[in-house]
N, C-alpha and C. Protein backbone atom coordinates (compact mmCIF):
# COMPACT_ATOMS: atom_id res chain seq x y z
N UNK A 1 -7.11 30.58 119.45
CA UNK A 1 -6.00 30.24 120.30
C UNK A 1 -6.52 29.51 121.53
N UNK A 2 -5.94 28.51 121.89
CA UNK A 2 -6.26 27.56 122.86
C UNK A 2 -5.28 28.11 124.03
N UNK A 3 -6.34 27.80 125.38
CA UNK A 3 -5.70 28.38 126.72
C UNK A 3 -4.87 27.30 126.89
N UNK A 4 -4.15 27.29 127.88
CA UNK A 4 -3.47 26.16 127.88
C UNK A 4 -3.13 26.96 129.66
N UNK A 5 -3.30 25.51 130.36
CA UNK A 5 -3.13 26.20 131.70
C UNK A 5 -1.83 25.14 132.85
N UNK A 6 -1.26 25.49 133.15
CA UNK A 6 -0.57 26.51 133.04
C UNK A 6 0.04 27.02 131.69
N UNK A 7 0.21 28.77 131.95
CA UNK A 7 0.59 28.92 130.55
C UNK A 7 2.24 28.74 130.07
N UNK A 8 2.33 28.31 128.71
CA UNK A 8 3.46 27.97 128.89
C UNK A 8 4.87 28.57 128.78
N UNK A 9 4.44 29.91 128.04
CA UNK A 9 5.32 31.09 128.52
C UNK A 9 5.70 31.42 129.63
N UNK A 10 5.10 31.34 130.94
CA UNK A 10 5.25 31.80 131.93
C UNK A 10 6.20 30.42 132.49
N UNK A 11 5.96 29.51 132.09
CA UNK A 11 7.19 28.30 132.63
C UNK A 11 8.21 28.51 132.17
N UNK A 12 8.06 28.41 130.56
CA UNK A 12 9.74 28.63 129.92
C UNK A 12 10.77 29.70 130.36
N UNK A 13 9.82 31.29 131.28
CA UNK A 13 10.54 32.04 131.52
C UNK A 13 11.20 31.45 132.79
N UNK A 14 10.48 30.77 134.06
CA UNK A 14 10.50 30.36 135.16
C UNK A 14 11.96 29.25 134.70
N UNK A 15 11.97 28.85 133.87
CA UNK A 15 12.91 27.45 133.53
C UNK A 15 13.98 28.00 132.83
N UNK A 16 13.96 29.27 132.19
CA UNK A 16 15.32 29.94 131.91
C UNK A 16 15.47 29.16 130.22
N UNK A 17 14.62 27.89 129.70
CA UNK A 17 14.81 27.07 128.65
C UNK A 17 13.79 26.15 128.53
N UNK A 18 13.24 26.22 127.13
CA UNK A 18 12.63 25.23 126.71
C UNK A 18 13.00 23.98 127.36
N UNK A 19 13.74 23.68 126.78
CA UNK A 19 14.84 22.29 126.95
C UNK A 19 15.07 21.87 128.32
N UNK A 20 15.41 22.85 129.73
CA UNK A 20 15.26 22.96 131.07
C UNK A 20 13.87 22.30 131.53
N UNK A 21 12.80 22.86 130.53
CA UNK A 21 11.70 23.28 131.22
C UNK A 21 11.12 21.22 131.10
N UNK A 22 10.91 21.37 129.44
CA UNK A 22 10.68 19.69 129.15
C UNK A 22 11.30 19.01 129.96
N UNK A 23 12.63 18.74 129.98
CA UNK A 23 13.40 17.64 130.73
C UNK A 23 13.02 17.66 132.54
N UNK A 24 12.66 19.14 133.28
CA UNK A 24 12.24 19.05 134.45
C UNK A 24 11.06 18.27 134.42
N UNK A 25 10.15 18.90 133.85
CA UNK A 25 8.77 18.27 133.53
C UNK A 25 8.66 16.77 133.49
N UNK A 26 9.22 16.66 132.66
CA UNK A 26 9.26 14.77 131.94
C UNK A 26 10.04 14.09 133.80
N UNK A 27 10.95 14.38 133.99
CA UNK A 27 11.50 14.12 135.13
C UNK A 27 10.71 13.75 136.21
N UNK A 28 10.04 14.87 136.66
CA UNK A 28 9.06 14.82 137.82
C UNK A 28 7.72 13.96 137.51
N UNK A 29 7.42 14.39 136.09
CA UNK A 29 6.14 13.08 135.72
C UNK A 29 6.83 11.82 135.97
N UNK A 30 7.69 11.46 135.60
CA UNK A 30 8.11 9.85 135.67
C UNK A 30 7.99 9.92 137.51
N UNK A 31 8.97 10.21 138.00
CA UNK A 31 8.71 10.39 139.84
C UNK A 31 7.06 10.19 140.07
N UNK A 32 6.37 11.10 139.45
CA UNK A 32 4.80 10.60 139.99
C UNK A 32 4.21 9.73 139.54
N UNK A 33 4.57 9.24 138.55
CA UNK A 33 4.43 7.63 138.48
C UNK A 33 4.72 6.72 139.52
N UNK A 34 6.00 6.41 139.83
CA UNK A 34 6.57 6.09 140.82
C UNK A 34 5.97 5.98 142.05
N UNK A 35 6.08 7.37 142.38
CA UNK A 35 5.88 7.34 144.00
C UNK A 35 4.38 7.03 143.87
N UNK A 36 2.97 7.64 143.07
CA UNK A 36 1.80 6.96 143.63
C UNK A 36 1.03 6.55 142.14
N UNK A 37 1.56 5.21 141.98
CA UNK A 37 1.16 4.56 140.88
C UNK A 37 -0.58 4.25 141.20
N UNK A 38 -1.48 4.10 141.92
CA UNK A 38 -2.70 3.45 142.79
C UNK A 38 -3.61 5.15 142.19
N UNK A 39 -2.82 6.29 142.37
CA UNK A 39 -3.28 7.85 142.24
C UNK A 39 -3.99 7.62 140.65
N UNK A 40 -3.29 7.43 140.24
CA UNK A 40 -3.64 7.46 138.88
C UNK A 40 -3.95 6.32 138.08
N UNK A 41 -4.03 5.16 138.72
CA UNK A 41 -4.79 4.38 138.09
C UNK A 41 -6.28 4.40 138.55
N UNK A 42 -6.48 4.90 140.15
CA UNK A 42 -8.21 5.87 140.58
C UNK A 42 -8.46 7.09 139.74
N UNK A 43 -7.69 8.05 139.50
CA UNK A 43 -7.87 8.78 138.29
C UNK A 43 -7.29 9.48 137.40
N UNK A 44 -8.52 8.28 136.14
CA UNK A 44 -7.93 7.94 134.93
C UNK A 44 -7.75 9.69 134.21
N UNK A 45 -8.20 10.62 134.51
CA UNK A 45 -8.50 11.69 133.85
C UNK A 45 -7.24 12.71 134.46
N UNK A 46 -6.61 12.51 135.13
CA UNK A 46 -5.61 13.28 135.99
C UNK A 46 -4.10 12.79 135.28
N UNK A 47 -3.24 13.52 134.10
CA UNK A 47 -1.99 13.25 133.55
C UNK A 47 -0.82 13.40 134.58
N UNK A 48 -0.07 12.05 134.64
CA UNK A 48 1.26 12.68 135.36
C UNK A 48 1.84 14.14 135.11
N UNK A 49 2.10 14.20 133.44
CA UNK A 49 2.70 15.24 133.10
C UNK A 49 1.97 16.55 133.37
N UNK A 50 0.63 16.55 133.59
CA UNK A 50 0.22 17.95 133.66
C UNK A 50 -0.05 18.11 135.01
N UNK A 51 -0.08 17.09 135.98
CA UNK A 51 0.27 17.30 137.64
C UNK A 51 1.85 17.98 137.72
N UNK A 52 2.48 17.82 137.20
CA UNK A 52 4.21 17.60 137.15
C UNK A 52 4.12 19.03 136.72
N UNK A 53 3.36 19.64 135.40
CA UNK A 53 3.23 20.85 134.89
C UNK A 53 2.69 21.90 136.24
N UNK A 54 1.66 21.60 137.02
CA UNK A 54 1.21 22.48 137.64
C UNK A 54 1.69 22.78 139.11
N UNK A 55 2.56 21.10 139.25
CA UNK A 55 3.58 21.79 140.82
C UNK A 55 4.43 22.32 140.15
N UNK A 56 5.29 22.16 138.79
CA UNK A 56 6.33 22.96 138.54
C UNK A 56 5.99 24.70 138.19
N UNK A 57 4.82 25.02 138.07
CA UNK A 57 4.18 26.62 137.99
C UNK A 57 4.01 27.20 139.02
N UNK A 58 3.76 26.17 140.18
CA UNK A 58 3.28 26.47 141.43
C UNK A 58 4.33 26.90 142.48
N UNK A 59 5.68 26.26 141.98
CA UNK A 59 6.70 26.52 142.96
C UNK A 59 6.70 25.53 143.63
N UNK A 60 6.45 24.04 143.60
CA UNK A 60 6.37 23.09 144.35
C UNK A 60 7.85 22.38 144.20
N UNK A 61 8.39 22.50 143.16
CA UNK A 61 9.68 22.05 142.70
C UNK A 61 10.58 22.96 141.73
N UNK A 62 12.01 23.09 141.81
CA UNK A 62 12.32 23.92 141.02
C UNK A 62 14.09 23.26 140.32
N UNK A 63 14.15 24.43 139.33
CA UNK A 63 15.12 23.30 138.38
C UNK A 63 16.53 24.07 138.99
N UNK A 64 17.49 23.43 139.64
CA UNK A 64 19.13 23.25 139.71
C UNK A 64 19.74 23.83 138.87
N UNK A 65 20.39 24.45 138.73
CA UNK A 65 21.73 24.56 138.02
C UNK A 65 23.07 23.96 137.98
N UNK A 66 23.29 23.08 137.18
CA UNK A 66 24.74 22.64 138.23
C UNK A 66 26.07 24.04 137.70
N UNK A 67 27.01 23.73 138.59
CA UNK A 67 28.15 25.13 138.35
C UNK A 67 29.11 23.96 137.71
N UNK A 68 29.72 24.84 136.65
CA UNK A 68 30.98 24.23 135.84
C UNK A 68 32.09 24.58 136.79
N UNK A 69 32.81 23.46 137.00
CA UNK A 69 34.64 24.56 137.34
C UNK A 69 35.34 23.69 136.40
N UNK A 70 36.45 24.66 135.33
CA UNK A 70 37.04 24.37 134.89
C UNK A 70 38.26 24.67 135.62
């Protein structure tokens, strides 16, 4: 069994959903593209998505709910 860090149980619980958890994730990686494109083209070894993975474990960002009113 491969570690995988952050783990990813401990997000999906944090995200309430798989599906929550990916779409936050993917979200905030594209944003760090964005905001420091220069970051990661200095380093090549550093993934948007697993920067994006480790502020979203960290509590650096967190996922919304929107409220329905019918």
């Amino acid at each position: 069994m491969a570690m995988i860090n952050p783990p990813v149980e401990v997000m999906i619980e944090k995200a309430k959903s798989r599906y929550a958890l990916v779409t936050a994730v993917s979200k905030r990686a594209k944003e760090l593209l964005i905001e420091r494109p220069e970051f990661f083209k200095d380093n090549k070894r550093v993934k948007p998505i697993e920067l994006a993975s480790n502020q979203f474990h960290n509590g650096e960002y967190t996922i919304e709910r929107a409220k329905l009113e019918l």
